[in-house]
Protein backbone atom coordinates (compact mmCIF):
# COMPACT_ATOMS: atom_id res chain seq x y z
CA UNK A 1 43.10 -0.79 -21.40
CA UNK A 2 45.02 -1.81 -18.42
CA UNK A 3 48.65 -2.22 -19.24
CA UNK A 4 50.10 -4.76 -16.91
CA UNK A 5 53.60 -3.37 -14.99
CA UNK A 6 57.08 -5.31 -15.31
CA UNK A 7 57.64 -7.47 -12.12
CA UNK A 8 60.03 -6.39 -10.18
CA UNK A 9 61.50 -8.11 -6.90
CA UNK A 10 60.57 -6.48 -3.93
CA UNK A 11 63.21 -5.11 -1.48
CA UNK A 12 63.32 -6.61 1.89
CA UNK A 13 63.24 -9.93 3.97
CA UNK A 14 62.43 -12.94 1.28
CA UNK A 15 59.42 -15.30 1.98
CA UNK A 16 60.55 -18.44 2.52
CA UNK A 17 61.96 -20.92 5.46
CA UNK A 18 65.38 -20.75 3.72
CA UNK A 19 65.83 -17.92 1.77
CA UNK A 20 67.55 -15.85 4.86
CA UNK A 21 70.54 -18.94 4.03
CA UNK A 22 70.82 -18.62 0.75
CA UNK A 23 71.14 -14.52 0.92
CA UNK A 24 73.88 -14.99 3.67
CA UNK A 25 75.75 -17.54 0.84
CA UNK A 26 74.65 -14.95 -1.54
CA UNK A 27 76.62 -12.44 0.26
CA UNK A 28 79.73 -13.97 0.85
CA UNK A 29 80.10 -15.02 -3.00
CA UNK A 30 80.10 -10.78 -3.95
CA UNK A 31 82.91 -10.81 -0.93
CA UNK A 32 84.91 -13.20 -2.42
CA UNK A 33 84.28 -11.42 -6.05
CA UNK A 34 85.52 -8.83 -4.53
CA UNK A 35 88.95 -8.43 -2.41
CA UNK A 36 88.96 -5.14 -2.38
CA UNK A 37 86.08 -4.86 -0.14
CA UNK A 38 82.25 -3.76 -0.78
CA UNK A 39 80.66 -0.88 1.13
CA UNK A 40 76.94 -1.14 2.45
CA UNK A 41 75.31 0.57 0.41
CA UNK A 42 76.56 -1.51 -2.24
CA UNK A 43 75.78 -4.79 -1.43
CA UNK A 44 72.70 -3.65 0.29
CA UNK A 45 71.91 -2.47 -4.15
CA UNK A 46 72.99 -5.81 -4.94
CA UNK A 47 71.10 -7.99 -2.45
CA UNK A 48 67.97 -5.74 -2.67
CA UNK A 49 67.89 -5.09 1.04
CA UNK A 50 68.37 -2.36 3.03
CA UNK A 51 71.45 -1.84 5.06
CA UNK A 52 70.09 -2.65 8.29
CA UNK A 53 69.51 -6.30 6.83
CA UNK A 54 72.85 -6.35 5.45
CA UNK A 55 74.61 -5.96 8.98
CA UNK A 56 72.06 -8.56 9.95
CA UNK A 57 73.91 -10.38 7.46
CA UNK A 58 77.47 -9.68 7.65
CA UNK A 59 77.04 -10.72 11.54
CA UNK A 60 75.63 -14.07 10.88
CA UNK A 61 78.67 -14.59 8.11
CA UNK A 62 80.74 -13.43 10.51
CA UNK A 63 79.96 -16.35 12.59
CA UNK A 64 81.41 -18.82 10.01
CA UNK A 65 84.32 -16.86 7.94
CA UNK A 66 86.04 -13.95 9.49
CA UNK A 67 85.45 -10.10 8.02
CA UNK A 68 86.85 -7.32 8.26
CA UNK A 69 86.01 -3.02 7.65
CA UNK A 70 88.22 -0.89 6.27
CA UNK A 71 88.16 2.66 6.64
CA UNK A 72 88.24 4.60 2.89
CA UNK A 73 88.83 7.73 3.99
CA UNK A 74 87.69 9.76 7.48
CA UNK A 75 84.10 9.73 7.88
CA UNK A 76 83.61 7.92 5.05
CA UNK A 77 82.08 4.80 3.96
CA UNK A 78 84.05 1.45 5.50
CA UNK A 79 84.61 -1.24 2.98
CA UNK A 80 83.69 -5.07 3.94
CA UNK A 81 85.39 -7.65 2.98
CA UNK A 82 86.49 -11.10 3.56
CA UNK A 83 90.08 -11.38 6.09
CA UNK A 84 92.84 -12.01 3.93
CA UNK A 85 94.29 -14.52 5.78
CA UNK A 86 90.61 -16.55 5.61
CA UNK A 87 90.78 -17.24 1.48
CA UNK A 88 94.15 -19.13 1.98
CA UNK A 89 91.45 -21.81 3.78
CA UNK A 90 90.19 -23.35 0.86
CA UNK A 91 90.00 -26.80 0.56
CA UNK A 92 91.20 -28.46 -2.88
CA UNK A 93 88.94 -30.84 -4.87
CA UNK A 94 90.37 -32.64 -7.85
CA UNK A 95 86.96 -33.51 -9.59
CA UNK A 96 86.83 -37.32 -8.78
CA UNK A 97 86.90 -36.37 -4.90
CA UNK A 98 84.00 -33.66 -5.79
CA UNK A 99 81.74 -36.56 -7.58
CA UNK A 100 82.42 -38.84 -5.01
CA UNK A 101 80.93 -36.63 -2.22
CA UNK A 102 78.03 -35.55 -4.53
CA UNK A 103 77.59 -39.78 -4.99
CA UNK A 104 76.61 -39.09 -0.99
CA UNK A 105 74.26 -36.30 -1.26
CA UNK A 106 70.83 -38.71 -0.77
CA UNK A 107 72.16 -39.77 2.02
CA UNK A 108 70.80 -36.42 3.64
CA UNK A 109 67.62 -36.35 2.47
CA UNK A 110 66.42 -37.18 5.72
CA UNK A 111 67.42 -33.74 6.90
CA UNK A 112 65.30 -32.19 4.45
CA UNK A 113 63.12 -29.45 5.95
CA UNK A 114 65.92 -27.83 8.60
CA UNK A 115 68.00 -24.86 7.83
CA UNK A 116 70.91 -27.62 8.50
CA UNK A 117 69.42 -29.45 5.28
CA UNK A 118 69.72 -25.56 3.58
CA UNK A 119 73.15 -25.07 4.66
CA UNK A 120 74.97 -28.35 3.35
CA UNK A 121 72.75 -28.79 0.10
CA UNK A 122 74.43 -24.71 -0.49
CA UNK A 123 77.77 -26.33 0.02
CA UNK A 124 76.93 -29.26 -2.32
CA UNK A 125 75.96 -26.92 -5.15
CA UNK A 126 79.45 -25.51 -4.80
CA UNK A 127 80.67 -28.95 -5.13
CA UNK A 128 78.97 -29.86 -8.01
CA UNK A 129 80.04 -26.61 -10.15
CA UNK A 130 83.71 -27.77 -8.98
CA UNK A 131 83.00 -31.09 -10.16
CA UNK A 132 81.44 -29.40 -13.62
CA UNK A 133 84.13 -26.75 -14.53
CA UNK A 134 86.42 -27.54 -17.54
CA UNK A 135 90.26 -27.69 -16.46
CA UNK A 136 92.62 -26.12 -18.47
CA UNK A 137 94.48 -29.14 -18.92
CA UNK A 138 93.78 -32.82 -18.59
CA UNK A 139 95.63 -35.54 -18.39
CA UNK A 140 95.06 -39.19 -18.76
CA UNK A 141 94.11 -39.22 -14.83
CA UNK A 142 91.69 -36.55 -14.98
CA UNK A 143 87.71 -37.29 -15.99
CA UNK A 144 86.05 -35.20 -17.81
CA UNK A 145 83.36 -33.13 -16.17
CA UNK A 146 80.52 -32.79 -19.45
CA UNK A 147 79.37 -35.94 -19.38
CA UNK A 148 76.88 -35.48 -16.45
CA UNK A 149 78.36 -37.97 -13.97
CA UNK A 150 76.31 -36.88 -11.15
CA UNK A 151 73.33 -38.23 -12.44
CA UNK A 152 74.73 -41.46 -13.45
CA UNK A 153 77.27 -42.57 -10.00
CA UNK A 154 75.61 -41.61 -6.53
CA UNK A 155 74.71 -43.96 -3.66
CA UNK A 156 70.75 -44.54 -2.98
CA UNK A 157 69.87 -44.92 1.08
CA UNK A 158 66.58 -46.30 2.40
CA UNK A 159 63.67 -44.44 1.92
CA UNK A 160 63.62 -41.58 4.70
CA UNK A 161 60.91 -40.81 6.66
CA UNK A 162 59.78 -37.23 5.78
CA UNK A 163 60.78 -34.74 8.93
CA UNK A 164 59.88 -31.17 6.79
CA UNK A 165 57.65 -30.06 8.85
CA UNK A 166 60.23 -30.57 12.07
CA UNK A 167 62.80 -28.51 10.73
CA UNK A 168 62.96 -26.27 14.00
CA UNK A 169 63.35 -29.62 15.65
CA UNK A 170 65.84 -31.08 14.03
CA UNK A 171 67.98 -27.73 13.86
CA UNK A 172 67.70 -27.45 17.16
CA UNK A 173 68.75 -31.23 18.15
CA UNK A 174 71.55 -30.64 15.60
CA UNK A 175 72.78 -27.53 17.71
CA UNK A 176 72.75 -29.27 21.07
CA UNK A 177 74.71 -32.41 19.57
CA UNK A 178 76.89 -30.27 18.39
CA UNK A 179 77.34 -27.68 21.45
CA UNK A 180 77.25 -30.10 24.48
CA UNK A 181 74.00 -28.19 24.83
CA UNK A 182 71.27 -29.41 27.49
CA UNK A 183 68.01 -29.81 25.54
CA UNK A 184 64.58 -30.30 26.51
CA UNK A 185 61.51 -31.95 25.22
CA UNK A 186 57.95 -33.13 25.54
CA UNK A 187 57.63 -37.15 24.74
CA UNK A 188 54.82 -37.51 22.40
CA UNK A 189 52.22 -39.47 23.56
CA UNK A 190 49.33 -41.40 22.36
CA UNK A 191 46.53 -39.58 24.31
CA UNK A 192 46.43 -36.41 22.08
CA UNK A 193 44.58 -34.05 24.78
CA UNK A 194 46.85 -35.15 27.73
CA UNK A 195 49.79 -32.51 27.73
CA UNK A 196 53.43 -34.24 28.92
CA UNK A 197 55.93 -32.43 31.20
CA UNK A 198 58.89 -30.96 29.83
CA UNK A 199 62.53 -33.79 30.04
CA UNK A 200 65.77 -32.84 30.31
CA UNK A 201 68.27 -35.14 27.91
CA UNK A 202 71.92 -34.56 27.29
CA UNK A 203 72.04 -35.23 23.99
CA UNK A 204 76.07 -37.03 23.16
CA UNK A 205 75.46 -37.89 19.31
CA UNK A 206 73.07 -37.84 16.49
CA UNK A 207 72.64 -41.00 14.23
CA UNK A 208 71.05 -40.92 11.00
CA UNK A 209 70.09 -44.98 10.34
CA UNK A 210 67.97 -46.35 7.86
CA UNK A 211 65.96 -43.13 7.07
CA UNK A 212 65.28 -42.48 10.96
CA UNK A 213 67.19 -40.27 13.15
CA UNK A 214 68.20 -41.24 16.52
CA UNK A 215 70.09 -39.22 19.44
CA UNK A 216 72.09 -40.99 21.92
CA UNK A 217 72.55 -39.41 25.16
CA UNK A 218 71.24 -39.50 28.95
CA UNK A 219 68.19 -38.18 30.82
CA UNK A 220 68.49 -34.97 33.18
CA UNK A 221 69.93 -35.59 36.94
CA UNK A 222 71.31 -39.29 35.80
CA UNK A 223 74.22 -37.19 33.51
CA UNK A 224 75.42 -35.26 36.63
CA UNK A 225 78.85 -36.17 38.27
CA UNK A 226 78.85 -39.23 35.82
CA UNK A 227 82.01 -40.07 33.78
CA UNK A 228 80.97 -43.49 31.63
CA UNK A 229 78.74 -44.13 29.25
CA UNK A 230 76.92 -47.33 29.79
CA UNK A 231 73.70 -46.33 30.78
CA UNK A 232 73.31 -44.27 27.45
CA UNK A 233 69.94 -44.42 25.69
CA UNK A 234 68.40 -44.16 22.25
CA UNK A 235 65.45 -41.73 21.28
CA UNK A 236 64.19 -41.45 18.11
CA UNK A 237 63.00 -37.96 16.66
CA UNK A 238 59.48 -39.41 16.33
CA UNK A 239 59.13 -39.57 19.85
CA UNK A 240 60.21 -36.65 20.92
CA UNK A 241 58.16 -33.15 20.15
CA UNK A 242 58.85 -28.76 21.49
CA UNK A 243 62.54 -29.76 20.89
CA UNK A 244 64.39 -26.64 22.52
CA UNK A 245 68.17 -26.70 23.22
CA UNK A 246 69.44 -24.39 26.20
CA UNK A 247 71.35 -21.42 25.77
CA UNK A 248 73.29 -21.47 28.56
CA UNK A 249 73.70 -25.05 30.10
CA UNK A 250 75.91 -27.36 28.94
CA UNK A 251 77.04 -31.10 29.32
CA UNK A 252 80.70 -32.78 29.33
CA UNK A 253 80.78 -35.68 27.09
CA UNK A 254 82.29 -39.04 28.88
CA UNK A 255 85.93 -39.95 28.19
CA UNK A 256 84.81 -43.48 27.14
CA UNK A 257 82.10 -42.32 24.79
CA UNK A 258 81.98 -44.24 21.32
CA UNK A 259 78.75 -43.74 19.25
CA UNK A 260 80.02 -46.64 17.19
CA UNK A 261 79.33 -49.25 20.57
CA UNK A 262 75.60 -48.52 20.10
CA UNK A 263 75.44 -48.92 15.53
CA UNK A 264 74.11 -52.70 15.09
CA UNK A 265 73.99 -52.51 11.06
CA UNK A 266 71.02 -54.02 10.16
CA UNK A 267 69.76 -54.53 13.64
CA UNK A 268 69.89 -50.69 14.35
CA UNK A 269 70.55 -48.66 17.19
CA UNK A 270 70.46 -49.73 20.52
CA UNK A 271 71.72 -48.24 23.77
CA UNK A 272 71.08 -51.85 25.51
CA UNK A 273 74.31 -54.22 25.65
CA UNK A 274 73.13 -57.95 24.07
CA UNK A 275 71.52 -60.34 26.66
CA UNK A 276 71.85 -63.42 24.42
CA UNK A 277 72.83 -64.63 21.01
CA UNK A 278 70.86 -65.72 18.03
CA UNK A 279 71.69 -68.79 16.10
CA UNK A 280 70.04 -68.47 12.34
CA UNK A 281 70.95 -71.33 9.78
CA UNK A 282 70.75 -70.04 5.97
CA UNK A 283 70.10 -72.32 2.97
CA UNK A 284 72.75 -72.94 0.48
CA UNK A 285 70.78 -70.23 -2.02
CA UNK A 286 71.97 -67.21 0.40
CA UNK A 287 75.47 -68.57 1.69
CA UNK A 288 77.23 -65.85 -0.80
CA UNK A 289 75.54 -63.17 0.69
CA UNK A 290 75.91 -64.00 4.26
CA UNK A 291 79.32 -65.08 4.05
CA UNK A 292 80.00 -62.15 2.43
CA UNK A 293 79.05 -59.47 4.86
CA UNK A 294 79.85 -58.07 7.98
CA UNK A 295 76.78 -58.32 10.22
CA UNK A 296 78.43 -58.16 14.15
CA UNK A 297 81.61 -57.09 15.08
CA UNK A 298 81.35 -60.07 17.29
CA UNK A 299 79.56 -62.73 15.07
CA UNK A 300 80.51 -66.24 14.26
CA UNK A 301 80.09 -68.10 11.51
CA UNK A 302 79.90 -71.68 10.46
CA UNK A 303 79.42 -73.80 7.12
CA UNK A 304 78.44 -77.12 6.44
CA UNK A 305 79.31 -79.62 3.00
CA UNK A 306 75.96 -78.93 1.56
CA UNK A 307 76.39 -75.39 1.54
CA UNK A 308 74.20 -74.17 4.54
CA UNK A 309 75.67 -71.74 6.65
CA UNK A 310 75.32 -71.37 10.27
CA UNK A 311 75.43 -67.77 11.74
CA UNK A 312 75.63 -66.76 15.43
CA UNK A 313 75.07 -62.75 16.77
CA UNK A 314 74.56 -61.20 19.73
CA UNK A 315 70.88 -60.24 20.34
CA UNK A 316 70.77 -56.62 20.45
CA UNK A 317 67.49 -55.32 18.92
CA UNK A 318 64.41 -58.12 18.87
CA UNK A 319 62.19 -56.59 16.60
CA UNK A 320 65.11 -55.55 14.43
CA UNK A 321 66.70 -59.11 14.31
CA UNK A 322 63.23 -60.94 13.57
CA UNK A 323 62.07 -58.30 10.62
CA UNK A 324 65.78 -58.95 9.07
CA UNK A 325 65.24 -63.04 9.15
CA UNK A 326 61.91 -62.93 7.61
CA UNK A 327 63.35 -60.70 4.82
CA UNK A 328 64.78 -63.96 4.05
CA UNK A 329 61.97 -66.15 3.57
CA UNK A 330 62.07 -69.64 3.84
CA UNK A 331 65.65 -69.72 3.41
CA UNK A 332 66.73 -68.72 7.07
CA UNK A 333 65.65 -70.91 9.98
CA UNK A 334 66.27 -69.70 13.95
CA UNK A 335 67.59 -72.37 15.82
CA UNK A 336 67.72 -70.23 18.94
CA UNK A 337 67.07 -68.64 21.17
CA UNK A 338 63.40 -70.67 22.11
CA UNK A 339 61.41 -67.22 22.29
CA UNK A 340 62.07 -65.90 18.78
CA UNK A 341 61.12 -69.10 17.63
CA UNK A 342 57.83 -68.98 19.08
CA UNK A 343 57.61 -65.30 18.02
CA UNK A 344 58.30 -65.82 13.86
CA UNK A 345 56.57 -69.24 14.09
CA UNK A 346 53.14 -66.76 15.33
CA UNK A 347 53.93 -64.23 12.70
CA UNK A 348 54.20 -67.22 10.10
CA UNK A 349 50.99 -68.87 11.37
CA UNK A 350 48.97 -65.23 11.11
CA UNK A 351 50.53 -64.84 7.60
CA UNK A 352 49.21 -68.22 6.40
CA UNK A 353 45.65 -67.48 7.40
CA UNK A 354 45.63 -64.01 5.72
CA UNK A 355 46.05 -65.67 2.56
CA UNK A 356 43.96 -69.00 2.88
């Protein structure tokens, strides 16, 4: 009779898209455990690697939070450890700051799939045992941190579209947003067997909206020698494909850049500066909500005695504006412009017949 063997984990690199991450984190908790320093061999025993992976390691922590090796005694083994002067960087939480960032944490669910997605949910776990430790003392300001508050006060975005199996994609977008890096891409396109040439976009920002992510930037030889930004256009991920950012060119990012000029709310993101306004009139039903909110940082608004309320933007996004007015129902009406009143009319008319 075969007696099965205790598993035991195996000793080198981890399967897994993330796990490389989460050993690097791994590491640089038994550095801060220990001040003193640890040599390789140790934390290669603790990690279950072998050295060579843990200088693999301690390079790409390096990157991040400054180390240092200190010599134990001539030709012996060097201890590692984390720079004194780098734990004085810590950043305090009292717990109601540390639940309301967790409140936040779906918000990046879109990300889901990239190391970048690894990284930050590693930093939220942190968080959340911050936000979960017992204090010594409390006081009639402080909340308690037992009564599982994470699961019962967080923010809930749009449903995301799923990007998992992009995550080299949107790691590498991330890094040229972040770098001033050139990047370049294939556009998808809908022929499948026709193969695109390579584009050169200077990515300036990266916008997560409504479950979509969308760079801003400018297209190759239309960057160079340029110093404004109103020719800036908006991609979304979906359209682009063989993301790669450059290792060695870069971009300057114009004076008069402001990601916020191109954010529309519920209209989206647009790179194109309004051609016209929109007149919508709202029944009396919806007034609250309408007056409530802030739709344009240019809109005007208008109300009448029976309630009905008159609201004027600047037409930034078509499709956007027209799906937003029909989430209304029958209790917004366009007054104008002529064209999107032709265009819901239509999508009216082909809704009625669907259901005669």
């Amino acid at each position: 009779m075969r007696v099965a063997r205790p598993r035991t984990p195996k000793v080198g690199r981890p399967v897994g898209r993330f796990t490389q991450h989460r050993r690097v984190d791994k590491l640089r908790g038994l550095l801060e455990n220990e001040p003193r320093g640890l040599t390789l061999g140790d934390l290669a025993s603790m990690l279950r690697i072998t050295q060579r992976s843990v200088r693999r390691y301690l390079r790409e922590l390096h990157e991040v939070t400054e180390l240092e090796s200190i010599e134990t005694k001539p030709g012996g083994p060097h201890l590692w450890r984390i720079k004194p002067s780098e734990r004085g960087r810590a950043v305090p939480l009292r717990r109601a700051q540390a639940y309301a960032i967790l409140a936040m944490r779906r918000s990046l669910d879109v990300l889901q799939g990239s190391a970048l997605f690894d990284e930050v949910d590693i930093a939220l776990g942190h968080i959340e045992q911050i936000a979960k430790t017992p204090f010594r003392a409390s006081g009639k300001a402080e909340i308690s941190g037992e009564r599982h508050l994470e699961s019962r006060f967080f923010w809930v975005p749009p449903t995301p579209r799923s990007y998992a199996a992009r995550g080299e994609d949107l790691d590498e977008l991330f890094r040229a947003v972040a770098d001033l890096r050139v990047l370049r891409y294939r556009p998808r396109t809908p022929p499948p067997d026709r193969r695109t040439e390579s584009v050169v976009f200077c990515p300036y920002a990266l916008i997560l909206h409504k479950g979509i992510i969308h760079v801003l930037g400018i297209h190759g030889a239309r960057a160079q020698g340029r110093d404004g930004s109103d020719d800036v256009e908006v991609l979304v991920i979906d359209a682009m494909t063989e993301i790669r950012a450059s290792e060695t060119e870069h971009f300057e990012l114009p004076r008069d850049f402001d990601a916020n000029n191109y954010v529309h709310g519920e209209f989206g993101v647009s790179g194109r500066a309004a051609t016209a306004r929109i007149i919508i009139e709202f029944d009396a039903r919806v007034a609250d909500e309408i007056k409530s909110k802030k739709w344009s940082r240019d809109q005007k608004i208008a109300m009448s005695k029976d309630g009905r309320v008159r609201l004027s933007l600047p037409l930034v996004n078509t499709d956007a504006a027209i799906g937003w007015i029909l989430s209304y129902g029958d209790a917004a009406h366009v007054i104008e412009p002529p064209e999107i009143v032709r265009r819901i009319a239509n999508i009216l008319q082909h809704a009625r017949d669907k259901y005669r």
